[in-house]
Protein backbone atom coordinates (compact mmCIF):
# COMPACT_ATOMS: atom_id res chain seq x y z
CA UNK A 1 192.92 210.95 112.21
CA UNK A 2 194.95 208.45 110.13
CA UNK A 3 192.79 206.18 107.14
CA UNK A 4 191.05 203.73 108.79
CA UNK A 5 191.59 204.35 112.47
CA UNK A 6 188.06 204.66 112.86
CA UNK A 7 187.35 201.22 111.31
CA UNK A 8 190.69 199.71 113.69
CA UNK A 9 192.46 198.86 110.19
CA UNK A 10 196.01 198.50 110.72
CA UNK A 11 198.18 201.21 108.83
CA UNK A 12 200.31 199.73 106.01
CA UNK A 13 203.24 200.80 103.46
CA UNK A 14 202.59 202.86 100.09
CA UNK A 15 200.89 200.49 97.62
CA UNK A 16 203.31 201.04 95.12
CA UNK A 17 206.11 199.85 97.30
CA UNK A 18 204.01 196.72 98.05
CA UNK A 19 203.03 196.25 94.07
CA UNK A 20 206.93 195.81 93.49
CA UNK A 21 207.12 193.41 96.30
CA UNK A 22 204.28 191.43 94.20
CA UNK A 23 205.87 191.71 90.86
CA UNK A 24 209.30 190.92 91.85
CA UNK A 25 207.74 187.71 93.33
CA UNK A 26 205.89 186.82 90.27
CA UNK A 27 209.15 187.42 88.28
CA UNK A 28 210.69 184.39 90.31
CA UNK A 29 207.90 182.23 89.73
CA UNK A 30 206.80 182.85 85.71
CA UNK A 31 210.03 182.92 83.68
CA UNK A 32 207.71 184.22 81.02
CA UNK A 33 207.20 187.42 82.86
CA UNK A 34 209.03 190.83 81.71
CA UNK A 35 208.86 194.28 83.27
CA UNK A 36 208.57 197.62 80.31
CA UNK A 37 209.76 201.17 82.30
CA UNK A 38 209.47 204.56 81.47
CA UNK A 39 212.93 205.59 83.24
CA UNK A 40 210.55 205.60 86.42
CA UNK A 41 211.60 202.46 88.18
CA UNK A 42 212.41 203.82 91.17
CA UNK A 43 209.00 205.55 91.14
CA UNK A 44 207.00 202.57 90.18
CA UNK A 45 208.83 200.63 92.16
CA UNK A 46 209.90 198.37 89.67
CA UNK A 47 213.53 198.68 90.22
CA UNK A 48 214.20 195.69 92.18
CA UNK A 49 213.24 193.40 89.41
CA UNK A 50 215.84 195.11 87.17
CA UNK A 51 218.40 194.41 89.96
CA UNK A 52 217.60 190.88 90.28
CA UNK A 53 216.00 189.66 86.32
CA UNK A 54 218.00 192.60 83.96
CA UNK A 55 218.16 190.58 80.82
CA UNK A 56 214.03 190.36 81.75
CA UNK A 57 213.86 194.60 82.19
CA UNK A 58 213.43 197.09 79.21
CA UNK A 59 214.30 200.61 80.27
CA UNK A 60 212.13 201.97 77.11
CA UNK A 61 213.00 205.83 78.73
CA UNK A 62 210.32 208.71 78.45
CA UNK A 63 208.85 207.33 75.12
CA UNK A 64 205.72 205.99 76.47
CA UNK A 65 203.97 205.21 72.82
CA UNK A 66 206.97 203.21 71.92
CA UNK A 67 206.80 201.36 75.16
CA UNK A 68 203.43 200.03 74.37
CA UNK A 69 203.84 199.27 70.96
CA UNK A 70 207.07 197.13 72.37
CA UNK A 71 205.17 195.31 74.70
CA UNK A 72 202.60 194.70 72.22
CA UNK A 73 205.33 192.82 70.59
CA UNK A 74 206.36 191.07 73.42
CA UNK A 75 203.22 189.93 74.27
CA UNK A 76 202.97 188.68 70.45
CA UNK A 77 205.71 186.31 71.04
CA UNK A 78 204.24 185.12 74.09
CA UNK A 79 205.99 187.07 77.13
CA UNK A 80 203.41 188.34 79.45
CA UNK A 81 204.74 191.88 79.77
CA UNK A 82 204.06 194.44 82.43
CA UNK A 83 204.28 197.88 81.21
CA UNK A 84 204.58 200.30 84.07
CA UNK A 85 205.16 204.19 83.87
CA UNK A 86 202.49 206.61 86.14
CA UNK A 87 199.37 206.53 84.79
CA UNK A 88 198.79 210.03 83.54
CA UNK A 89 201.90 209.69 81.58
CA UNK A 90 201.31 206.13 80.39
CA UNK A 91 197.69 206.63 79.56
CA UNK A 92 197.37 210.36 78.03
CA UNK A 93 201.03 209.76 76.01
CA UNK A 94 200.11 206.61 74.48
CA UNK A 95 196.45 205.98 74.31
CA UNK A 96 196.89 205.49 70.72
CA UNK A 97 199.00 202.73 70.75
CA UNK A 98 196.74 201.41 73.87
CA UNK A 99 193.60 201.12 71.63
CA UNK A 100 195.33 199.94 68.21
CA UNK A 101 198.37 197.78 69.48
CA UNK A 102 196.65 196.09 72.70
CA UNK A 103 193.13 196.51 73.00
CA UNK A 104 191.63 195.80 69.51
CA UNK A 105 194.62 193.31 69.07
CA UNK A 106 193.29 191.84 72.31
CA UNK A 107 196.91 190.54 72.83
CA UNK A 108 198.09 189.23 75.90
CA UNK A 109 199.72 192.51 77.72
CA UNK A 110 199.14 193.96 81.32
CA UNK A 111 199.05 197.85 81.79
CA UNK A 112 200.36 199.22 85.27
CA UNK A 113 199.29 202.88 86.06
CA UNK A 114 201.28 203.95 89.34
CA UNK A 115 200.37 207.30 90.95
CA UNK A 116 196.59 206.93 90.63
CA UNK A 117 194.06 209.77 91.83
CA UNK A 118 195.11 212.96 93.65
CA UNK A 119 196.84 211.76 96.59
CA UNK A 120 200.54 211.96 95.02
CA UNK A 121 199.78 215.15 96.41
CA UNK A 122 202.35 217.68 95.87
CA UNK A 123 203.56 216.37 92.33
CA UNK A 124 200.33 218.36 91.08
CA UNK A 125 197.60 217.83 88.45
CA UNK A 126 200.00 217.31 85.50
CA UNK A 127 200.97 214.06 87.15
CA UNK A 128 197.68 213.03 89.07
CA UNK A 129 195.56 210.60 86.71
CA UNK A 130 192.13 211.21 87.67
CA UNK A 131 190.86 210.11 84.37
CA UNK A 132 191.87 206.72 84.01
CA UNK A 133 189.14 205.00 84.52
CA UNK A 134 186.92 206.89 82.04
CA UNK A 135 190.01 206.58 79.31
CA UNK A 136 190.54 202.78 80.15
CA UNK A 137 186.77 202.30 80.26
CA UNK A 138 186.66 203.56 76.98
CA UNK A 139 188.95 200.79 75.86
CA UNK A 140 186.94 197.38 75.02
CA UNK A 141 188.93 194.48 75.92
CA UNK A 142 190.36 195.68 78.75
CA UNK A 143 190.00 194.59 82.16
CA UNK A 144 190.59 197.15 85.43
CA UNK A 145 191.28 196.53 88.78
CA UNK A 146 192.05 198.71 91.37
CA UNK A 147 193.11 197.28 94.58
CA UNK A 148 192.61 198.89 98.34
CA UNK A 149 195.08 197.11 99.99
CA UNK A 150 198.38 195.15 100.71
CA UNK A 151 197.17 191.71 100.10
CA UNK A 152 194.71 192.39 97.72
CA UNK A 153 197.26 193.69 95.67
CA UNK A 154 199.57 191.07 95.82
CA UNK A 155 196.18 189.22 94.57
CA UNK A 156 195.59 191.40 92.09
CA UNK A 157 199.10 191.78 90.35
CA UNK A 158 198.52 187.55 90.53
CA UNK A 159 195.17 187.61 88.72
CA UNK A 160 196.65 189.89 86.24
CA UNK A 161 199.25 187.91 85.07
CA UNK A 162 196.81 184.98 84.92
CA UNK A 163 193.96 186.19 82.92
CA UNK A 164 194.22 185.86 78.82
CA UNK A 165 194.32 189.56 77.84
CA UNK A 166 194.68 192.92 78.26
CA UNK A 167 194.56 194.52 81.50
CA UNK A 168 195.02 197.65 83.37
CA UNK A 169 196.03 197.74 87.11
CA UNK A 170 195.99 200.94 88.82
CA UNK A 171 198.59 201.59 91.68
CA UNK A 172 199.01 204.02 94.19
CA UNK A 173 201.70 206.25 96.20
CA UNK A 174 199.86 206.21 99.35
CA UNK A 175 200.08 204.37 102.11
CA UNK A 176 196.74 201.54 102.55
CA UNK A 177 195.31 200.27 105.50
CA UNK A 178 194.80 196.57 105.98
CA UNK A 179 191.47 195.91 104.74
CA UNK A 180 192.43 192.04 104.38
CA UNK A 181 194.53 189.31 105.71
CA UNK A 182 197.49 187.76 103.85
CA UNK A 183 195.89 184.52 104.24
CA UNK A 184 192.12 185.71 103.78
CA UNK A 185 192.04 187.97 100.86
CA UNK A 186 189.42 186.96 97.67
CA UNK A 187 189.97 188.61 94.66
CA UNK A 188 188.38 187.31 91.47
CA UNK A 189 188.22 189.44 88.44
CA UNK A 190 184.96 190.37 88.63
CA UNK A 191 183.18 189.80 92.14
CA UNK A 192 183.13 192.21 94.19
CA UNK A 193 183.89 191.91 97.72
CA UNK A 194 181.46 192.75 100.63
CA UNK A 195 183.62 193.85 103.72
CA UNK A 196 181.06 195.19 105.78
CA UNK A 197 177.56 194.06 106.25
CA UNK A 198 175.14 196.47 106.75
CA UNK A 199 170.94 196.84 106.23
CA UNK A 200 170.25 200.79 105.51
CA UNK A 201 172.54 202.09 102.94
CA UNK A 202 175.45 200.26 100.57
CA UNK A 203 178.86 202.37 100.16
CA UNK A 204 180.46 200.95 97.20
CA UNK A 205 183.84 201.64 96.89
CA UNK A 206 187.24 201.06 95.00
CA UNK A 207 191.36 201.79 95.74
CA UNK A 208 191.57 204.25 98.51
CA UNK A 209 188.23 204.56 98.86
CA UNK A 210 187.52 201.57 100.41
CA UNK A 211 189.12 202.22 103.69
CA UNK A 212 187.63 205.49 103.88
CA UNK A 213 184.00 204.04 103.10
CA UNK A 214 185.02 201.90 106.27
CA UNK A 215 185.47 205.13 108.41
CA UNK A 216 182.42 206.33 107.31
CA UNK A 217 180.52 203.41 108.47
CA UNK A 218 182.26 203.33 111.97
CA UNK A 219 180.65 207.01 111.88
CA UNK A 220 176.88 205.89 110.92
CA UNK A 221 176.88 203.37 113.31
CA UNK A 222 177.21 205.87 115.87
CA UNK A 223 174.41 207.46 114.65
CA UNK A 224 171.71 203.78 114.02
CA UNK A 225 172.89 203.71 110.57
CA UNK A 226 174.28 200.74 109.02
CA UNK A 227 175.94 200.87 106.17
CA UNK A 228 177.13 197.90 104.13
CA UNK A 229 180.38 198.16 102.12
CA UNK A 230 181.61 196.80 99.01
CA UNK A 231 185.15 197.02 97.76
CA UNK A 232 184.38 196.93 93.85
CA UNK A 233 188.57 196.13 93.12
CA UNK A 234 186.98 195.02 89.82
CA UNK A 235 185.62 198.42 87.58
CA UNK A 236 185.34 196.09 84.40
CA UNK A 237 183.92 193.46 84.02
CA UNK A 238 181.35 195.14 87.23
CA UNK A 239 179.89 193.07 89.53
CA UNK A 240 176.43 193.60 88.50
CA UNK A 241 174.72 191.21 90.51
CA UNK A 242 176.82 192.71 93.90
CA UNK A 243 175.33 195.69 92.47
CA UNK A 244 171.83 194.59 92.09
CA UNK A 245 171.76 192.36 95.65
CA UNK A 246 172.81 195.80 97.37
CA UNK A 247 169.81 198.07 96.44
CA UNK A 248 167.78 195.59 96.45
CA UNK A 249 168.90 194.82 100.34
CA UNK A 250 169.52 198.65 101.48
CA UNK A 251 167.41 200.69 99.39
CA UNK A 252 170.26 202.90 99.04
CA UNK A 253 173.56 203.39 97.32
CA UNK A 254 176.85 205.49 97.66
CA UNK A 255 179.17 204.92 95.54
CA UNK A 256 183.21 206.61 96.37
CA UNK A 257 186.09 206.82 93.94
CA UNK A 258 189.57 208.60 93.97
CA UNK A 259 188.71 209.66 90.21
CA UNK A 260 186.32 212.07 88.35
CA UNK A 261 182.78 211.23 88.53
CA UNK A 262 182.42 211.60 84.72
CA UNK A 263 183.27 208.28 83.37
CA UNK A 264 183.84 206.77 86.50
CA UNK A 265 183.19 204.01 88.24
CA UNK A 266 180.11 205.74 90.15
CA UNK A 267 178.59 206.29 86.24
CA UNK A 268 178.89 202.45 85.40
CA UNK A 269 177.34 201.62 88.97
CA UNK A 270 174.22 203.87 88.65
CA UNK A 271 173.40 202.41 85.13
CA UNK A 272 173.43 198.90 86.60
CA UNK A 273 171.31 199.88 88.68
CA UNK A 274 168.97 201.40 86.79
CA UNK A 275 168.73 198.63 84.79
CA UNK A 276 167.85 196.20 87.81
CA UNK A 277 166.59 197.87 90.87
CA UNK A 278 166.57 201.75 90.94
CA UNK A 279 167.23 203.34 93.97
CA UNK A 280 168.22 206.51 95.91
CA UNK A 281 172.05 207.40 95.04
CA UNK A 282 174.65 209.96 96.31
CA UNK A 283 178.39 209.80 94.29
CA UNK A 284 181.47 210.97 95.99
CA UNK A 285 184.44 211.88 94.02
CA UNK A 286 185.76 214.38 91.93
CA UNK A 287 183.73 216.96 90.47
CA UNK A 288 184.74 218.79 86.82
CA UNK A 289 187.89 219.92 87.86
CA UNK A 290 191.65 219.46 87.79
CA UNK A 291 193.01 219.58 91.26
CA UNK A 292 195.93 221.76 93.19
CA UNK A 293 199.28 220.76 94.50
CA UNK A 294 198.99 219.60 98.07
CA UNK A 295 199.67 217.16 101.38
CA UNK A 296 197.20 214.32 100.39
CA UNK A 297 195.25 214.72 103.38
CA UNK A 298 194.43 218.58 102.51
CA UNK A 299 193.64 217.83 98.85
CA UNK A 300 191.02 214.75 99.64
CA UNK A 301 189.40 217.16 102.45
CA UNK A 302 189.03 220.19 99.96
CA UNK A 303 187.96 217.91 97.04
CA UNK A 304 185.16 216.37 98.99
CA UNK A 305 186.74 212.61 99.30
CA UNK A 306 186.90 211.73 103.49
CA UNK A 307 184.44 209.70 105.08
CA UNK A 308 182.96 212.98 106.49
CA UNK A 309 181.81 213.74 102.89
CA UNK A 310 180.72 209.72 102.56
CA UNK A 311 179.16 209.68 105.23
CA UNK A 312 176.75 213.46 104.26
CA UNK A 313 175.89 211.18 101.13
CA UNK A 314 175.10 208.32 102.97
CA UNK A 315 172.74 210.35 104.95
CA UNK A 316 171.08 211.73 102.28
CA UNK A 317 170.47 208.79 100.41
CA UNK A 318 168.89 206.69 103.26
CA UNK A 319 166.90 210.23 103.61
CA UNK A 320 165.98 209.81 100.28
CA UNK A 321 164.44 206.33 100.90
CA UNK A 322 161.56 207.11 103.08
């Protein structure tokens, strides 16, 4: 069954295709605005800015640390520049640079990590970053987002260029369902958005796993159990008080990311709430292992990461409750 049939989404194109679209139209608007690429355009999808804005496009080549120290630069003499590359390369190569050059700096550049979790699929675990939230986390200053759909990725490559400061973006090669409406899409850094209402058990989700937290609920409802879901597009700064409201409400939380669940976004969530109203939890994502070379669909069904496996969680924790 495709992502989000069972919640009647509508299927959409690859996110990465639709995070060009989005930069491309920022280019136009913000003259200020210039794209760094690791010889992946055409990956990233960054390539039609180069066609249209080339004296505005640095080709930096496979020389990721050098990349980021340029855009450090750039950023210095106030550009707002968006340095793209997939994120295993960008982050692992050049985390060095990332910490000294932008983060403790604090200066003014945006971080775009295509190819994010395990759903690239067949490209294998070299190239799928399933540690980039922990290693971003890590990073003080920064701020992640991690969008789960068309328009709130066109939102979020918006909000990025707006805020004052260093921030990391994830993108994806799969295809998204719509979650949101062009003209009905909230994204502010920092809230998290409730797209489901439900009284029993929260699913808190991010990217990817969003739509498939959606499926999962369309499955609990079958069975008297409704589950609220939250699309936390926002890992830092959390939402703590979306956090707080939820186990307060439902008793119960679930929390489902395309990314190990060391240093994850499922970590961060249970310490909030701990800290404000504990409750039963179940985390779905990866456990302490690199993945295999696959079809997507194969990969997130051996690794535990459908809304069969959210929903086994969800059961458990609203078990756990009584």
């Amino acid at each position: 069954m495709r992502l989000g049939e069972r919640a009647g989404l509508k299927p959409a194109k690859r996110l990465r295709e639709v995070f060009g679209d989005a930069l491309l139209a920022l280019c136009r608007q913000n003259p200020r605005v210039v794209v760094l690429d690791g010889d992946l355009a055409n990956t990233t999808k960054t390539l039609a800015v180069r066609h249209e804005f080339p004296e505005r496009f640095f080709n930096i080549g496979l020389a990721e640390s050098n990349m980021v120290s340029i855009g450090a630069g750039l950023a210095d003499c106030g550009f707002v520049p968006f340095i793209t590359s997939m994120s295993s390369f960008l982050l692992c190569n050049a985390y060095d640079q990332l910490r000294l050059s932008i983060a403790i700096a604090g200066v003014n550049a945006k971080v775009v990590g295509s190819h994010g979790g395990i759903t690239l699929g067949k490209d294998g675990p070299t190239a799928m970053a399933i540690e980039d939230f922990a290693l971003m986390g890590g990073l003080p200053t920064f701020v992640i987002l991690v969008p789960c759909d068309p328009a709130s990725m066109h939102k979020a490559v918006r909000a990025t260029a707006e805020h004052v400061g260093p921030v990391y973006l994830r993108s994806s090669r799969v295809a998204m369902p719509h979650i949101y409406s062009e003209d009905n899409c909230r994204f502010e850094i920092g809230r998290a958005n409730v797209v489901r209402r439900g009284r029993d058990v929260t699913i808190i989700g991010c990217g990817l796993m969003v739509a498939t937290a959606l499926d999962a609920a369309a499955m609990l409802a079958q069975e008297g159990i409704e589950a609220r879901v939250v699309d936390m597009h926002t890992l830092r700064p959390m939402d703590r008080q979306a956090i707080s409201a939820a186990a307060r409400e439902t008793g119960a939380i679930v929390t489902a990311e395309e990314h190990l669940l060391h240093g994850g976004m499922g970590s961060n969530i249970a310490r909030v709430a701990a800290q404000t109203h504990p409750v039963p939890m179940r985390f779905v994502g990866l456990a302490d292992t690199y993945t295999d070379s696959g079809e997507p669909d194969a990969l997130l069904e051996k690794y535990g990461l459908t809304a069969l496996d959210i929903a086994t969680a969800a059961r458990e924790a609203v078990a756990a409750k009584r």
